[in-house]
Protein backbone atom coordinates (compact mmCIF):
# COMPACT_ATOMS: atom_id res chain seq x y z
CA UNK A 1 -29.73 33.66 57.80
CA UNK A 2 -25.77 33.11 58.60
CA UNK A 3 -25.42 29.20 60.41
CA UNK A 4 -24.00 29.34 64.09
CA UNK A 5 -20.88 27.19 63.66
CA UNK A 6 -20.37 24.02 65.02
CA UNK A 7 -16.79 24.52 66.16
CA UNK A 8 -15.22 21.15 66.52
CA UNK A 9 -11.56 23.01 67.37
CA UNK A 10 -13.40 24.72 70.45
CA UNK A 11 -14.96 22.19 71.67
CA UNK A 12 -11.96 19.40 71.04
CA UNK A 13 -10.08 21.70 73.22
CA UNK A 14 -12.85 21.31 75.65
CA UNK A 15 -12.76 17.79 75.29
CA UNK A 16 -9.25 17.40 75.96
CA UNK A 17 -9.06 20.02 78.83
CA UNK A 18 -11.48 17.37 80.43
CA UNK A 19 -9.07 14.50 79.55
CA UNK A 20 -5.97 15.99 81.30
CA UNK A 21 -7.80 15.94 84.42
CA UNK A 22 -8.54 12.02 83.75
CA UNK A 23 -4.90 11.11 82.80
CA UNK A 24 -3.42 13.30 85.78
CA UNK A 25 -5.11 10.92 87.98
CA UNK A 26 -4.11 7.85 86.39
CA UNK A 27 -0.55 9.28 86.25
CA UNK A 28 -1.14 9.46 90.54
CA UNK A 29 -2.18 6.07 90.23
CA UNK A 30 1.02 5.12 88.24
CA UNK A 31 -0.96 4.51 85.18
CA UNK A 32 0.12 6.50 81.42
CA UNK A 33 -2.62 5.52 78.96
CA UNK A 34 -1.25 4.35 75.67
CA UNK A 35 -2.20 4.92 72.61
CA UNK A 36 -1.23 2.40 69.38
CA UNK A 37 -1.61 3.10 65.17
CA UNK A 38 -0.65 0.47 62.66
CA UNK A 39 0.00 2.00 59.51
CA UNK A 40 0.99 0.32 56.34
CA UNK A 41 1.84 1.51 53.02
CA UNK A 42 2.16 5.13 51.21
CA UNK A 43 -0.70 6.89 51.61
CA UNK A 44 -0.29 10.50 52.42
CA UNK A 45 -3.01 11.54 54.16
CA UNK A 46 -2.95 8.76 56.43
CA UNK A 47 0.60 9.27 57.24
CA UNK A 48 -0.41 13.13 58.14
CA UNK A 49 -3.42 11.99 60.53
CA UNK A 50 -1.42 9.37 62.10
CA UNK A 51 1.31 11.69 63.00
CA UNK A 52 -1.46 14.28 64.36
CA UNK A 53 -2.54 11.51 66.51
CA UNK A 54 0.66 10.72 67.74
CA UNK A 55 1.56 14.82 68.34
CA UNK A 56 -2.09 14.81 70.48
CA UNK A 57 -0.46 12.25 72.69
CA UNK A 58 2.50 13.81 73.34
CA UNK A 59 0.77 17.20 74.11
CA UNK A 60 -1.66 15.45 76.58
CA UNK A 61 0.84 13.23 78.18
CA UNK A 62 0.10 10.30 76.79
CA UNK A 63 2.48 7.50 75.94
CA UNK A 64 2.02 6.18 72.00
CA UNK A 65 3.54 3.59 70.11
CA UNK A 66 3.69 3.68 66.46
CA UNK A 67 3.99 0.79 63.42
CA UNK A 68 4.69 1.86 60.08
CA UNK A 69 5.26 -1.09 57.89
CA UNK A 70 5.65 -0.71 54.07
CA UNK A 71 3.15 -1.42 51.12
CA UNK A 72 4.70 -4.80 50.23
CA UNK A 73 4.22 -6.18 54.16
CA UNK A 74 3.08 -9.37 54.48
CA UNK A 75 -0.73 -10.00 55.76
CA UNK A 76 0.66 -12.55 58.05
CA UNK A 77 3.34 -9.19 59.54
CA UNK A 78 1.01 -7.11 59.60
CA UNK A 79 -1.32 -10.19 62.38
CA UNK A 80 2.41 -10.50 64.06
CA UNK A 81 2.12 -6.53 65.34
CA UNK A 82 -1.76 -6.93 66.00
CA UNK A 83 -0.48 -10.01 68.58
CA UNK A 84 1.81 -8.04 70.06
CA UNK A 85 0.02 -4.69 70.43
CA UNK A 86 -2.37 -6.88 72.08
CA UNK A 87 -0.22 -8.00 74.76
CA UNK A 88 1.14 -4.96 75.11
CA UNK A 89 0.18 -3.67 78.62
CA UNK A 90 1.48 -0.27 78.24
CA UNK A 91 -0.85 -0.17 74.93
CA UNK A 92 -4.54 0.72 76.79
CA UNK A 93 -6.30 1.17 73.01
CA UNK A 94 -4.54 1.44 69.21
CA UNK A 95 -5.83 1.79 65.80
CA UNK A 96 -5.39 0.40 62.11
CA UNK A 97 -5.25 2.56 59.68
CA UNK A 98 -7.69 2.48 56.88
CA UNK A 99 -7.15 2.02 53.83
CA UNK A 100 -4.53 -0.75 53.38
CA UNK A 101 -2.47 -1.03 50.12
CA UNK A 102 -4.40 -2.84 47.60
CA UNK A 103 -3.99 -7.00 48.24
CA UNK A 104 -3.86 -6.78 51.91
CA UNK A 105 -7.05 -7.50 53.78
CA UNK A 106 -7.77 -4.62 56.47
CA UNK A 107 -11.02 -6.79 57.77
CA UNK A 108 -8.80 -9.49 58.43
CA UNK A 109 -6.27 -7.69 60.89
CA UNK A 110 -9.46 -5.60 62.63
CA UNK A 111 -10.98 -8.68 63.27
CA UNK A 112 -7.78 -9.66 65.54
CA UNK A 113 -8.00 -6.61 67.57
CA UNK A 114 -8.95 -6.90 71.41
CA UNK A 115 -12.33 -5.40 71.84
CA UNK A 116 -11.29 -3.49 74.64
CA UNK A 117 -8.65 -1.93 73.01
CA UNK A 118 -10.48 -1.29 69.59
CA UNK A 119 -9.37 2.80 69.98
CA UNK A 120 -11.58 3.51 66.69
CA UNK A 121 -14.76 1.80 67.92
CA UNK A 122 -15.10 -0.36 64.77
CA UNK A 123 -14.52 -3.20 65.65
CA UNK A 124 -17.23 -5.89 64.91
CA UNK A 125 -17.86 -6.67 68.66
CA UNK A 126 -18.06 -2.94 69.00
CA UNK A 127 -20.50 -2.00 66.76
CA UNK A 128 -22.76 -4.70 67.86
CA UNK A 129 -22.72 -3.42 71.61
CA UNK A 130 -23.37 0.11 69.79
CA UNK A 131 -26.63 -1.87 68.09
CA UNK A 132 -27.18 -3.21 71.76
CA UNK A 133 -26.77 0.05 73.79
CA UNK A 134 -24.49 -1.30 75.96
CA UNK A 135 -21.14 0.63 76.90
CA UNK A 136 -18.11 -0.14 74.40
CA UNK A 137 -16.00 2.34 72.64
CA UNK A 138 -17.91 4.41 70.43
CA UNK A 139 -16.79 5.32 66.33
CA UNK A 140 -15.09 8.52 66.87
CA UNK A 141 -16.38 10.45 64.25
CA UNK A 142 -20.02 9.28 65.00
CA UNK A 143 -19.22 10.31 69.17
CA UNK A 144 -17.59 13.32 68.44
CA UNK A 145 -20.69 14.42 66.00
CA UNK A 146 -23.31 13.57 68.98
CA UNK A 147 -20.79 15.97 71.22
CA UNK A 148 -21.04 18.73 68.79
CA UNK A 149 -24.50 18.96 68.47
CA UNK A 150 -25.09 18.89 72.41
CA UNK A 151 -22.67 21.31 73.18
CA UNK A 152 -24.01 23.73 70.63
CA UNK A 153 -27.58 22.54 71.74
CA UNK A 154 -28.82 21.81 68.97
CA UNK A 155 -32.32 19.54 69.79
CA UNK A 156 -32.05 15.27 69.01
CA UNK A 157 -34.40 14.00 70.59
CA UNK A 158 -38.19 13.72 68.84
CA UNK A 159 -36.13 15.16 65.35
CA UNK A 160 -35.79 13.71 61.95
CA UNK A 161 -32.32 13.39 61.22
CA UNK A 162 -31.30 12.50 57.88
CA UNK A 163 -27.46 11.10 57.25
CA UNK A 164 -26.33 11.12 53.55
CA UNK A 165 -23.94 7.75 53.26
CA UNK A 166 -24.09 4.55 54.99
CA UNK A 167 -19.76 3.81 55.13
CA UNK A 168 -18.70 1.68 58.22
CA UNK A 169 -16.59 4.80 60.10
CA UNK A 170 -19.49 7.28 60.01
CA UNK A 171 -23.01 6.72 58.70
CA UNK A 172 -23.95 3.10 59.61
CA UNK A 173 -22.76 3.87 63.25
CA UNK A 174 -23.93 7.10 63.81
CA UNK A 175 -27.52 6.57 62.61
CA UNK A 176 -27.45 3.67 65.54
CA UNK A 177 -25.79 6.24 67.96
CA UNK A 178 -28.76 8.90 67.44
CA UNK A 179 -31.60 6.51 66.94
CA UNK A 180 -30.86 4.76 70.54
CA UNK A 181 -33.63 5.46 73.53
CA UNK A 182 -30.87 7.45 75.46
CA UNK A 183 -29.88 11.22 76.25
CA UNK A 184 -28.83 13.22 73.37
CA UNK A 185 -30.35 10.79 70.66
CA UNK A 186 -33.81 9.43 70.45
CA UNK A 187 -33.71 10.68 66.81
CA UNK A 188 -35.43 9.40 64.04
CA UNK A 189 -33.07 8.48 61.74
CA UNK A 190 -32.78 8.45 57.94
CA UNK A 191 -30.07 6.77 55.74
CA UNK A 192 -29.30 7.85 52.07
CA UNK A 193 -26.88 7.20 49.64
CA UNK A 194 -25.54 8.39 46.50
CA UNK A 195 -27.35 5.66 44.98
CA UNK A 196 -30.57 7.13 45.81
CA UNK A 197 -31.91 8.87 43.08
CA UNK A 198 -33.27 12.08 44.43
CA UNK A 199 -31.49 12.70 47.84
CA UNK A 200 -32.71 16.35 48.26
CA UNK A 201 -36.50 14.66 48.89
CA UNK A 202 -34.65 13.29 51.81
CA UNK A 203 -32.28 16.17 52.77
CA UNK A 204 -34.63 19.09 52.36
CA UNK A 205 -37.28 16.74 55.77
CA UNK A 206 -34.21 16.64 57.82
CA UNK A 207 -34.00 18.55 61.28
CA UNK A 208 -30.27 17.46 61.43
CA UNK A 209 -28.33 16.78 58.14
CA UNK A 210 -25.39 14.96 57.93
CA UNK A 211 -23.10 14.86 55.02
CA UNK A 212 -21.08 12.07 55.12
CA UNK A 213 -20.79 10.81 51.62
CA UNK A 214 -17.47 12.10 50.46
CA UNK A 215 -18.76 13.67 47.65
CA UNK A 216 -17.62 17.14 46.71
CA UNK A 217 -20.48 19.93 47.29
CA UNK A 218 -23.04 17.56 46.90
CA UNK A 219 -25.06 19.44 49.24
CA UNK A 220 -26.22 22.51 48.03
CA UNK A 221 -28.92 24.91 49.80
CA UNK A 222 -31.89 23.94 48.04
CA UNK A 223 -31.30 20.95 49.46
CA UNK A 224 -31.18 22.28 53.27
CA UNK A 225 -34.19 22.43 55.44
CA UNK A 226 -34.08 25.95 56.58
CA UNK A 227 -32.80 26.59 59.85
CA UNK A 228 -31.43 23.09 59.95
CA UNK A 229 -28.28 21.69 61.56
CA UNK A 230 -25.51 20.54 59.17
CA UNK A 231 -22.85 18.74 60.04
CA UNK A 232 -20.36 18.78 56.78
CA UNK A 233 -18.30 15.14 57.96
CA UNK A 234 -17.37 13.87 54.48
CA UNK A 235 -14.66 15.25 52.47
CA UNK A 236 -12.82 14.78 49.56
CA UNK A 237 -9.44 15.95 47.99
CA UNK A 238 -9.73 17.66 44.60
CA UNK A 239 -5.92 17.84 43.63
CA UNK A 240 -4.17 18.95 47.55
CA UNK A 241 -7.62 20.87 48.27
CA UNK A 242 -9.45 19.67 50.73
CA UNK A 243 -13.14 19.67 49.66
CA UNK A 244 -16.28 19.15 51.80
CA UNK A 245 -19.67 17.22 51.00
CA UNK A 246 -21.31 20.43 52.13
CA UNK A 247 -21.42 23.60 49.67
CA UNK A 248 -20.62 27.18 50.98
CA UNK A 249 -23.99 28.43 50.18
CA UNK A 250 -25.58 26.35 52.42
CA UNK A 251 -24.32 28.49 55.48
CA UNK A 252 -26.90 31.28 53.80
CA UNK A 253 -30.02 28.65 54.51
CA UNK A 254 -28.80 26.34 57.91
CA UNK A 255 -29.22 26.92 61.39
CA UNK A 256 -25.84 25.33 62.91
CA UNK A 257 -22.89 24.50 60.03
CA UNK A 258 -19.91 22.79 60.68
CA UNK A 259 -17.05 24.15 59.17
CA UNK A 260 -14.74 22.38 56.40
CA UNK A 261 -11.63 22.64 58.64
CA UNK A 262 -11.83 23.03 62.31
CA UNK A 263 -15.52 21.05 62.02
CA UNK A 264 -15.63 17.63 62.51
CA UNK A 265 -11.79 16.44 62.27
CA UNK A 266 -10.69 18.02 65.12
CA UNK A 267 -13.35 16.06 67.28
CA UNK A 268 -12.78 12.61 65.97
CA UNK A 269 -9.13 12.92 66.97
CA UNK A 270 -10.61 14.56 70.79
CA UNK A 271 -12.69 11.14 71.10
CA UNK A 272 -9.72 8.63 69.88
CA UNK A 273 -8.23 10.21 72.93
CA UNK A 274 -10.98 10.18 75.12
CA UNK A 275 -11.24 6.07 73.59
CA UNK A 276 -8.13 5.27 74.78
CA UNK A 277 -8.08 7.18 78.17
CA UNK A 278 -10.92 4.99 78.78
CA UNK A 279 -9.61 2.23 78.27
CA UNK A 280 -6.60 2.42 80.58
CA UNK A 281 -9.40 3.69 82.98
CA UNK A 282 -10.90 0.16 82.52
CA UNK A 283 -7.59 -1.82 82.49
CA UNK A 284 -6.80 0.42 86.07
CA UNK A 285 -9.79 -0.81 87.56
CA UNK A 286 -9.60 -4.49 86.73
């Protein structure tokens, strides 16, 4: 058996093909939705996904605004461009970048965002309208992964799905997204962690298996329900290499894989787009 791949760069292109419609008619109605990242401190990778954020923007039309403070900013700095991306009109929906250097408190600035223009979906307000079923921005990762599985059909509803880590950007969200009584979910849902003791007694039950753990190859094909969906979203870096949860071998024994580059990332960046072109959509209308 050789997986049908999940192609998140396909269907982000999709995604955004979709999204220049939207923002052309904003742009009739005099409306450019805005897009904001706060990012403080060193850290490579985040500096590399922020700028693809910001080069996403600029290819779709979009307006951005950027805020790269160093590692030694002040907490109370940091609250001071929160404010004022806030009451920035031009600003529809912005993000802070996680993780913060080590003594500044990240929980404490997302706390501060607007709801409404919580880009990443994370926000505490959020996540409880997520737990509610009511509309709100959705985690991107989470959203894009429910996108990828309908567009490559792959059945929800009535399946077990089993999600391997419970972290606040993918697992804990997600299992709510695909568990709700709604089209393209209706799942029953199953949490692990790497402090269960036996995983693959979870993994090896699931219909849909989601790797979001972050731990390198943990998932191997004995531990893949044959003809399952796998949706590798974790990854790790082992010296510059990028390394997924999900081992090659597993492509051999799974029904749908996502690949380890062109998989998920692409579609979490496609839905902090579509996040923040419906937002201005929202601020438009009010």
């Amino acid at each position: 058996m050789t997986a049908i791949k999940l192609d998140g760069e396909l269907l982000a292109t999709e995604v955004k093909d979709d999204l220049r419609t939207r923002i052309a008619a904003l742009a009739a109605a005099g409306v450019t939705p805005g897009l904001g990242t706060i990012l403080v401190g060193d850290d490579g990778p985040s500096h590399n996904y922020v700028s693809m954020k910001h080069r996403d923007c600029e290819a779709l039309g979009m307006h951005s605004r950027e805020a790269t403070l160093a590692a030694d900013t002040s907490q109370a700095a940091i609250e001071e461009i929160v404010a004022d991306f806030n009451a920035d009109a031009a600003v529809h929906a912005y993000i802070i970048q996680y993780p913060f250097p080590k003594g500044l408190d990240y929980e404490s600035a997302l706390m501060k965002v607007l709801p409404d223009k919580d880009a990443d979906g994370l926000h505490p307000v959020n996540l409880g309208r997520l737990v509610m079923g009511v509309d709100a921005p959705l985690a991107c990762t989470p959203a894009g992964i429910q996108r990828m599985l309908e567009r490559y059909e792959v059945p929800i509803a009535g399946q077990h799905v089993v999600i391997v880590g419970r972290g606040l950007t993918i697992g804990r969200p997600l299992a709510n997204l695909l568990s709700l009584k709604m089209r393209n979910a209706n799942a029953a849902v199953t949490v692990v962690h790497t402090g269960v003791a036996d995983i693959g007694i979870y993994t090896r039950q699931a219909d849909i298996l989601i790797a979001a753990a972050g731990s390198p190859r943990m998932i191997t094909a004995d531990m893949v329900k044959p003809g399952a969906a796998v949706v590798a979203a974790g990854v790790s870096f082992e010296g510059k290499k990028l390394v997924s949860d999900v081992d090659d071998a597993v492509a051999e024994v799974a029904g749908w894989l996502s690949p380890r580059i062109g998989g998920v990332g692409p579609m979490t960046r496609a839905m902090l787009m579509a996040n923040t072109v419906a937002a201005a959509e929202k601020a438009a209308a009010s």
